[in-house]
C-alpha atoms as a PDB file:
ATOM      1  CA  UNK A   1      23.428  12.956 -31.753  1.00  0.00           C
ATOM      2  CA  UNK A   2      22.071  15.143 -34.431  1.00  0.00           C
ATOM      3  CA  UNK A   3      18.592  14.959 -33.978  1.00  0.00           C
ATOM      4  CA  UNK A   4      15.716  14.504 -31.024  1.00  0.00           C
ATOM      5  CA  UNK A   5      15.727  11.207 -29.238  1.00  0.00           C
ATOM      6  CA  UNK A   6      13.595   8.905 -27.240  1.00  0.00           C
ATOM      7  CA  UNK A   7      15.208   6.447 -24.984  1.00  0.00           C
ATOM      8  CA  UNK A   8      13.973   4.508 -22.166  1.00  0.00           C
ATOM      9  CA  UNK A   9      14.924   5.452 -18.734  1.00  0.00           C
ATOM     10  CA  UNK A  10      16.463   1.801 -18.349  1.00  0.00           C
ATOM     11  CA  UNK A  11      19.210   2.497 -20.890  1.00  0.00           C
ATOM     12  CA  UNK A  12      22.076   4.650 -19.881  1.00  0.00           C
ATOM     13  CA  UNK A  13      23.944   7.117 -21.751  1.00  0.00           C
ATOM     14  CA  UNK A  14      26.432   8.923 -21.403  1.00  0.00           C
ATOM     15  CA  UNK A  15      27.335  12.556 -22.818  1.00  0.00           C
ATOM     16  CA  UNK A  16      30.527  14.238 -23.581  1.00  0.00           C
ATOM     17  CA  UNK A  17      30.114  17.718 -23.361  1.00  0.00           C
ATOM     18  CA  UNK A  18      32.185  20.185 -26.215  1.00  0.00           C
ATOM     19  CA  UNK A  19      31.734  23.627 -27.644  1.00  0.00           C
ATOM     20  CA  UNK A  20      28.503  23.990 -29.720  1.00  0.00           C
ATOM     21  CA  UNK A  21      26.395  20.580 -27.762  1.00  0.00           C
ATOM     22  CA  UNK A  22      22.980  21.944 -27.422  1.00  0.00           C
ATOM     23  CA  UNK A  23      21.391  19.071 -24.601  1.00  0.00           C
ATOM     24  CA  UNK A  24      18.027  19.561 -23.272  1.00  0.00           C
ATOM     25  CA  UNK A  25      16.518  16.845 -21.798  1.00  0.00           C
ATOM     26  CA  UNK A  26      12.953  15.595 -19.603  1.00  0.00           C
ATOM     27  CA  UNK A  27      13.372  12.704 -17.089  1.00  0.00           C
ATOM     28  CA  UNK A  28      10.107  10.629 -16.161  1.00  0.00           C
ATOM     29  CA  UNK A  29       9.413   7.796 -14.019  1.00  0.00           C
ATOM     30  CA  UNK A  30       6.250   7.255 -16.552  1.00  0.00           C
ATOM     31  CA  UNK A  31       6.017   9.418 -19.500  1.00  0.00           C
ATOM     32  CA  UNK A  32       2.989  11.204 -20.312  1.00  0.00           C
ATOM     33  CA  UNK A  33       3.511  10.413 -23.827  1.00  0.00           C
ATOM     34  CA  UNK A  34       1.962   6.968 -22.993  1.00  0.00           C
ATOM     35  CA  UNK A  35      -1.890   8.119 -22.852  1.00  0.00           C
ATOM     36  CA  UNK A  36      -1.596   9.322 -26.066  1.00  0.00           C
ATOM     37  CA  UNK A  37       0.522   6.548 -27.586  1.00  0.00           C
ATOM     38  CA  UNK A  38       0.787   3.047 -27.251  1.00  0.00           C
ATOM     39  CA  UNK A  39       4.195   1.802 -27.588  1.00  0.00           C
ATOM     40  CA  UNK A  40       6.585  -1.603 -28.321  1.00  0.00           C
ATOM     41  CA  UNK A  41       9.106  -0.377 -26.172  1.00  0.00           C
ATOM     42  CA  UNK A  42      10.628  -4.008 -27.584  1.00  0.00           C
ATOM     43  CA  UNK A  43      11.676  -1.768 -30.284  1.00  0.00           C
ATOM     44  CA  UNK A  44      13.929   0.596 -27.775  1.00  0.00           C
ATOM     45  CA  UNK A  45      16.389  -2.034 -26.671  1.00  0.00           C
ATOM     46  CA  UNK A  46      19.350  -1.206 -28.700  1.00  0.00           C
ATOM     47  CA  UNK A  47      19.057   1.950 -30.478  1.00  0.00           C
ATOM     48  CA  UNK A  48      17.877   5.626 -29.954  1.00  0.00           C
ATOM     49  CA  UNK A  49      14.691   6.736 -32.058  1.00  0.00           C
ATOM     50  CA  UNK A  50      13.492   9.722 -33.259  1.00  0.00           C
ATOM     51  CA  UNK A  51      10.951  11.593 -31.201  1.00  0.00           C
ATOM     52  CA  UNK A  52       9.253  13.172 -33.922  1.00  0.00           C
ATOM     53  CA  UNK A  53       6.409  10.822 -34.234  1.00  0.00           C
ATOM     54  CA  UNK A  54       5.753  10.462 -30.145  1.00  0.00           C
ATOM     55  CA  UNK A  55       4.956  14.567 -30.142  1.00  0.00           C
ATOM     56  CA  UNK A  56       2.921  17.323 -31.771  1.00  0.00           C
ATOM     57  CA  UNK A  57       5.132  18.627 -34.466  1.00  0.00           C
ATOM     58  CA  UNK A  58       4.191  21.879 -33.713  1.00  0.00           C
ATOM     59  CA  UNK A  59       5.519  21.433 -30.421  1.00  0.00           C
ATOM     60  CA  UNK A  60       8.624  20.282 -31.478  1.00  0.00           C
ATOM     61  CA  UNK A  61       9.237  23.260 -33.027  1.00  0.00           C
ATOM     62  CA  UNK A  62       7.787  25.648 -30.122  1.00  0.00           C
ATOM     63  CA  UNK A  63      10.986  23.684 -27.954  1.00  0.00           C
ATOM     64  CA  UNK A  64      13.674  23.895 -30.726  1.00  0.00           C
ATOM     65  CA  UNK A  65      12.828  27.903 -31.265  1.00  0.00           C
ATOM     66  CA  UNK A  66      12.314  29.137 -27.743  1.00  0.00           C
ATOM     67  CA  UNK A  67      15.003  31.846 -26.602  1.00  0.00           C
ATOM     68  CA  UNK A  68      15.915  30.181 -23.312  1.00  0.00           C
ATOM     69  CA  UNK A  69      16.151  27.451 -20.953  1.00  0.00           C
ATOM     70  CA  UNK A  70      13.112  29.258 -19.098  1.00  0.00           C
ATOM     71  CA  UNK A  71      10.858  29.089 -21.791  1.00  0.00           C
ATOM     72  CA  UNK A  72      11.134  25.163 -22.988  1.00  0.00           C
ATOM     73  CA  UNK A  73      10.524  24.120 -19.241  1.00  0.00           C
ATOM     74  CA  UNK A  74       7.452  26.397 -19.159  1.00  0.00           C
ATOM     75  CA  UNK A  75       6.225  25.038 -22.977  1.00  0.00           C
ATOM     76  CA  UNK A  76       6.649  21.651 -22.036  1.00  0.00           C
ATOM     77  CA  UNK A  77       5.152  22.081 -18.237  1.00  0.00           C
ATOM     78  CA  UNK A  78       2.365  23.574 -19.872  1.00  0.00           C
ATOM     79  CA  UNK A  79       1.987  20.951 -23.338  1.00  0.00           C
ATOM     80  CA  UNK A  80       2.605  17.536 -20.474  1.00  0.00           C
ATOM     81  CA  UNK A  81       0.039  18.843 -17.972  1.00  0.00           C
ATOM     82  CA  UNK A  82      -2.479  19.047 -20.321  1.00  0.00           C
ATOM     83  CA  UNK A  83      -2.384  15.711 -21.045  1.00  0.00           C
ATOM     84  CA  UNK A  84      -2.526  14.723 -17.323  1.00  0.00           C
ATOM     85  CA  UNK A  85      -5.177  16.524 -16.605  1.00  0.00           C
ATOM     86  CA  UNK A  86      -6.987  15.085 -19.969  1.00  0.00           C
ATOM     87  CA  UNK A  87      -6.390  11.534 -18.777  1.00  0.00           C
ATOM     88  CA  UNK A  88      -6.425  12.421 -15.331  1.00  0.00           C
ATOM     89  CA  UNK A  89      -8.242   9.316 -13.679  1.00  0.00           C
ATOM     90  CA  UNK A  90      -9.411   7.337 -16.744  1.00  0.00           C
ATOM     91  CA  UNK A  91      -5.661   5.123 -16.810  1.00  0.00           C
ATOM     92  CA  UNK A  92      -6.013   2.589 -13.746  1.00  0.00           C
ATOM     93  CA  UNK A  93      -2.982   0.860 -14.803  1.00  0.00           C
ATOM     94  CA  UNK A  94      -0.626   3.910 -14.623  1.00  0.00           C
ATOM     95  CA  UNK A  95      -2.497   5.104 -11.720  1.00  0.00           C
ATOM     96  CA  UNK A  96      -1.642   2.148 -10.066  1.00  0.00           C
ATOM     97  CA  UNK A  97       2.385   2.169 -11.275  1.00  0.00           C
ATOM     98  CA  UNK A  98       2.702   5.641  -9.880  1.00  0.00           C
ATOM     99  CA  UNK A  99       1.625   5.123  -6.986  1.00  0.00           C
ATOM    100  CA  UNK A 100       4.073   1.867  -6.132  1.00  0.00           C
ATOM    101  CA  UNK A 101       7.014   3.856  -7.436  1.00  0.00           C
ATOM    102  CA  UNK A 102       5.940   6.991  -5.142  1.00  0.00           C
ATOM    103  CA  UNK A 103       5.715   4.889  -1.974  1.00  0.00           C
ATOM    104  CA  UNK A 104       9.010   3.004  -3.100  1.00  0.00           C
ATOM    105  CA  UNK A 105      10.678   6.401  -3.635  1.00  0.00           C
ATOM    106  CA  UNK A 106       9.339   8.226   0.109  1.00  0.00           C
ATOM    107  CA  UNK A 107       9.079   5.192   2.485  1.00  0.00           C
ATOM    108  CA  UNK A 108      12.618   3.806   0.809  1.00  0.00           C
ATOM    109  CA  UNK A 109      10.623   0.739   0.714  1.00  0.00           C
ATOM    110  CA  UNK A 110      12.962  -1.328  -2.181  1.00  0.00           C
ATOM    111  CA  UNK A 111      12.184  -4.903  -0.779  1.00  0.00           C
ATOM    112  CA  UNK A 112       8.561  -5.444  -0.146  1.00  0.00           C
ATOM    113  CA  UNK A 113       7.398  -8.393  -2.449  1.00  0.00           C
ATOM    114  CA  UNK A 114       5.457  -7.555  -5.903  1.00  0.00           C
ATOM    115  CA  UNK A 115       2.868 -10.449  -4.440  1.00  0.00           C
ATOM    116  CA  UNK A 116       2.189  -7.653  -1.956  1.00  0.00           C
ATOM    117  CA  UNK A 117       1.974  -4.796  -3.810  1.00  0.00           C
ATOM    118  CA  UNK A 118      -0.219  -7.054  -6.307  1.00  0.00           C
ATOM    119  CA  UNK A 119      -2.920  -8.068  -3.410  1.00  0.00           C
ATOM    120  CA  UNK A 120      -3.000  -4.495  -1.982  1.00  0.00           C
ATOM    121  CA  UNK A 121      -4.583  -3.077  -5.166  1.00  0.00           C
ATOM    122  CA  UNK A 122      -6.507  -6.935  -5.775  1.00  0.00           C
ATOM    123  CA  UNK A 123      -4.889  -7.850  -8.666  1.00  0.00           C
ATOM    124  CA  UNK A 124      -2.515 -10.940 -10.053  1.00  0.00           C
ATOM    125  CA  UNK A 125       0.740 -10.295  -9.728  1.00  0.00           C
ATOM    126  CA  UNK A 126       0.989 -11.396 -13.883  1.00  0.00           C
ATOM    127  CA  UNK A 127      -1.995  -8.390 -13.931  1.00  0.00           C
ATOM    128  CA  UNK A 128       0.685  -5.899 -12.301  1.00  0.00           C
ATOM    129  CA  UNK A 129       3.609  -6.941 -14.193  1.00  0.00           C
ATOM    130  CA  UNK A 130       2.143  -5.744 -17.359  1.00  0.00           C
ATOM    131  CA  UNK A 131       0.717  -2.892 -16.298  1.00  0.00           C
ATOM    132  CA  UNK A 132       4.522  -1.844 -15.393  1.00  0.00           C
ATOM    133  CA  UNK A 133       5.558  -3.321 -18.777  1.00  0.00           C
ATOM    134  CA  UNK A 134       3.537  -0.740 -20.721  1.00  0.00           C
ATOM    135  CA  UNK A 135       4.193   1.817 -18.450  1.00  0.00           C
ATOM    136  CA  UNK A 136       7.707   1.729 -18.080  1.00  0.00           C
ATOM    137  CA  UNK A 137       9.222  -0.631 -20.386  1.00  0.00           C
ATOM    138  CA  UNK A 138      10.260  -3.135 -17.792  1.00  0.00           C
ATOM    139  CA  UNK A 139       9.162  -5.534 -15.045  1.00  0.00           C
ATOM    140  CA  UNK A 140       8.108  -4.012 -11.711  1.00  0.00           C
ATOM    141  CA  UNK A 141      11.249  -5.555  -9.758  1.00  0.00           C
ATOM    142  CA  UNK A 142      13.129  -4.384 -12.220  1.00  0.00           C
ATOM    143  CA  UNK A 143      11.657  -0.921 -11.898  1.00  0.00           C
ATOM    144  CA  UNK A 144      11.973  -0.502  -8.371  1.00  0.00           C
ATOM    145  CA  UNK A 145      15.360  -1.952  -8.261  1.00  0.00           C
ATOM    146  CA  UNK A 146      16.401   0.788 -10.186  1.00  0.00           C
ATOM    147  CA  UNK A 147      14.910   3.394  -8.323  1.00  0.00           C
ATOM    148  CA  UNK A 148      16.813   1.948  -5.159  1.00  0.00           C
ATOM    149  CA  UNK A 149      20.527   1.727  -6.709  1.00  0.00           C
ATOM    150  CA  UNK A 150      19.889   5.380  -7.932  1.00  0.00           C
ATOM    151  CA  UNK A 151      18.781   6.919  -4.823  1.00  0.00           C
ATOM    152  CA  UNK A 152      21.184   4.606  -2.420  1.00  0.00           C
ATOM    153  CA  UNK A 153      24.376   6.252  -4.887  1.00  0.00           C
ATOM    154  CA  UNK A 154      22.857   9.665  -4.680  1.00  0.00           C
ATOM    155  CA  UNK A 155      22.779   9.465  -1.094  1.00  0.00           C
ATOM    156  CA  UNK A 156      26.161   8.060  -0.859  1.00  0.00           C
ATOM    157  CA  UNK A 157      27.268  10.943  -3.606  1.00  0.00           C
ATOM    158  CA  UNK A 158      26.021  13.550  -1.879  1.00  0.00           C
ATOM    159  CA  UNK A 159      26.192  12.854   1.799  1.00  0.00           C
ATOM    160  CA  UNK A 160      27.908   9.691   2.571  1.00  0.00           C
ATOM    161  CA  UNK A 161      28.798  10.704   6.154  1.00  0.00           C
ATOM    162  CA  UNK A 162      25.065   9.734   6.928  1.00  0.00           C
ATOM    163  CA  UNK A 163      24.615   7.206   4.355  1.00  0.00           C
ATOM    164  CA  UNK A 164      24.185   3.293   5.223  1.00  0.00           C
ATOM    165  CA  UNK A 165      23.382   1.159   2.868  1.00  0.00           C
ATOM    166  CA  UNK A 166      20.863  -0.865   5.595  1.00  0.00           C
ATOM    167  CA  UNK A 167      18.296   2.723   5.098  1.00  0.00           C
ATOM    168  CA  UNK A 168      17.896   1.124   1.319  1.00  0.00           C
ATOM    169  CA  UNK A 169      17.278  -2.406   2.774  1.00  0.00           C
ATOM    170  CA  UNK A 170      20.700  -3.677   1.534  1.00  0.00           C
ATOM    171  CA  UNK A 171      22.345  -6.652   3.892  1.00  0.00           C
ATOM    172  CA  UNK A 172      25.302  -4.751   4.202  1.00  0.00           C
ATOM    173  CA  UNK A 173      27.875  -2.457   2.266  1.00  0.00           C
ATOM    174  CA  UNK A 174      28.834  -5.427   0.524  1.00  0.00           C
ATOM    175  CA  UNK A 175      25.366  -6.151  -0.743  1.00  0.00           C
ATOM    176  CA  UNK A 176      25.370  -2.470  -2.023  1.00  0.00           C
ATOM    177  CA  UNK A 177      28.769  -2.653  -3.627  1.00  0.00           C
ATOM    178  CA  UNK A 178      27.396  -6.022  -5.846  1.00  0.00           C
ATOM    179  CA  UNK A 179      24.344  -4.379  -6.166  1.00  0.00           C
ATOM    180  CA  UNK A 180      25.668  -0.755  -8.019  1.00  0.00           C
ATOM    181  CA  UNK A 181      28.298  -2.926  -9.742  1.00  0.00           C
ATOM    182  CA  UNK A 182      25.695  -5.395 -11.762  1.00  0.00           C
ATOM    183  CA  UNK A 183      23.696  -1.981 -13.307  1.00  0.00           C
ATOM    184  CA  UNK A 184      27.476  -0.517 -14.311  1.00  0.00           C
ATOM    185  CA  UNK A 185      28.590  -1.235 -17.626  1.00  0.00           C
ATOM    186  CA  UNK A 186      31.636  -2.793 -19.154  1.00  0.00           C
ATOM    187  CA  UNK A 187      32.822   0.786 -19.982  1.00  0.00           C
ATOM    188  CA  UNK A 188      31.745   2.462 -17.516  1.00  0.00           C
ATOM    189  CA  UNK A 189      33.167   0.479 -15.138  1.00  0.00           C
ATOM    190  CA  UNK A 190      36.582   1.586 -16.370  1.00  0.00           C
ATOM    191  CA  UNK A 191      35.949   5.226 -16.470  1.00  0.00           C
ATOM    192  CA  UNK A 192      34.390   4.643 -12.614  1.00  0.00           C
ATOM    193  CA  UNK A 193      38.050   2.708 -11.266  1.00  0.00           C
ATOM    194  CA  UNK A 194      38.886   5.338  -8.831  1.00  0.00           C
ATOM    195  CA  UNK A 195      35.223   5.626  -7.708  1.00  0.00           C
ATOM    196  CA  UNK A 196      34.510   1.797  -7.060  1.00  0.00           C
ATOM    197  CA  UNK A 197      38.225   2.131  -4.620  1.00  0.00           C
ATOM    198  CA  UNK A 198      36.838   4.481  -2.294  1.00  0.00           C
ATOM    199  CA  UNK A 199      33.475   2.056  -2.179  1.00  0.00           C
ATOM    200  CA  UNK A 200      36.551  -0.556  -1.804  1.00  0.00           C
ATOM    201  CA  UNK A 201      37.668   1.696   1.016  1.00  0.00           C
ATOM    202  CA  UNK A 202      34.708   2.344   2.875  1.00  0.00           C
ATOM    203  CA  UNK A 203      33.494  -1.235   2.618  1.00  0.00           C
ATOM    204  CA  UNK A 204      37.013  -2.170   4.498  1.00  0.00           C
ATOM    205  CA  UNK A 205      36.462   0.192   7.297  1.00  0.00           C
END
């Protein structure tokens, strides 16, 4: 990649790190960039885009100039917090988003229905489906069933002596094993062979 990118946290990619690869990179659930912009992410399916136009150019160049990997996080804190706080309470939609994900993500709560997340905040569940649209590209099941594969292989990635896959509402280790399998690509699921045998493994203990 020779130039800035934007690219929806639904689409993977993957990096291949050589001499000279300068990679710096911000991860959101919702992007602040989205009170400021509105945005087709229709247009995001297949290809990455140039970031240029979603940021201050000024900015841009602040990040691309900055001596060290200190300074960018502290230019970017700063620049994204502003716009919080600008916003801060005037976006009920994103609001509303943030705080699903949140009790998803601390509560591990991957299977309540989006008919009940819909009634708790008295909306249609069509109503809450677009608000995730336009605030994260994709459908609220969708969403959170991302958020659940990611921190169920975390967990298993980092500590799998305590992991069960019953904590992230899964059936069993089976159910888990289909589950990280369907959000693997073709490719990946080559490279990932030796990984996907020891899930093999542990699902046959």
């Amino acid at each position: 990649m020779k130039t800035d990118g934007f690219l929806p946290r639904h689409r993977a990619i993957e990096c291949f790190h050589q001499k000279g690869n300068k990679l710096f990179g911000i991860k959101f659930k919702i992007s602040p960039v989205i009170f400021e912009k509105k945005i087709n992410f229709s247009e995001y399916r297949e290809y990455i885009f140039p970031l240029s136009y979603l940021m201050d150019s000024g900015m841009l160049v602040k990040i691309k100039t900055s001596t060290s990997f200190e300074e960018r996080v502290s230019i970017l804190t700063d620049y994204f917090e502003k716009i919080i706080d600008q916003y801060s309470g005037s976006l009920k939609p994103i609001e509303i988003v943030s705080q699903i994900l949140a009790h998803c993500e601390n509560n591990r709560d991957f299977i309540t229905p989006v008919e009940d997340f819909a009634k708790q905040y008295n909306i249609s569940s069509r109503t809450l489906q677009r608000y995730f649209e336009t605030a994260t590209s994709i459908s609220t099941k969708t969403a959170i069933q991302i958020m659940r594969i990611r921190k169920a292989t975390e967990h298993l990635a980092t500590d799998p002596d305590t992991f069960n896959s019953a904590d992230y509402g899964y059936y069993d280790h089976s159910h888990f094993y289909k589950h990280l399998k369907s959000f693997l690509q073709k490719n990946t699921l080559k490279k990932l062979q030796p990984h996907l045998r020891l899930l093999e493994k542990l699902h046959g203990k």
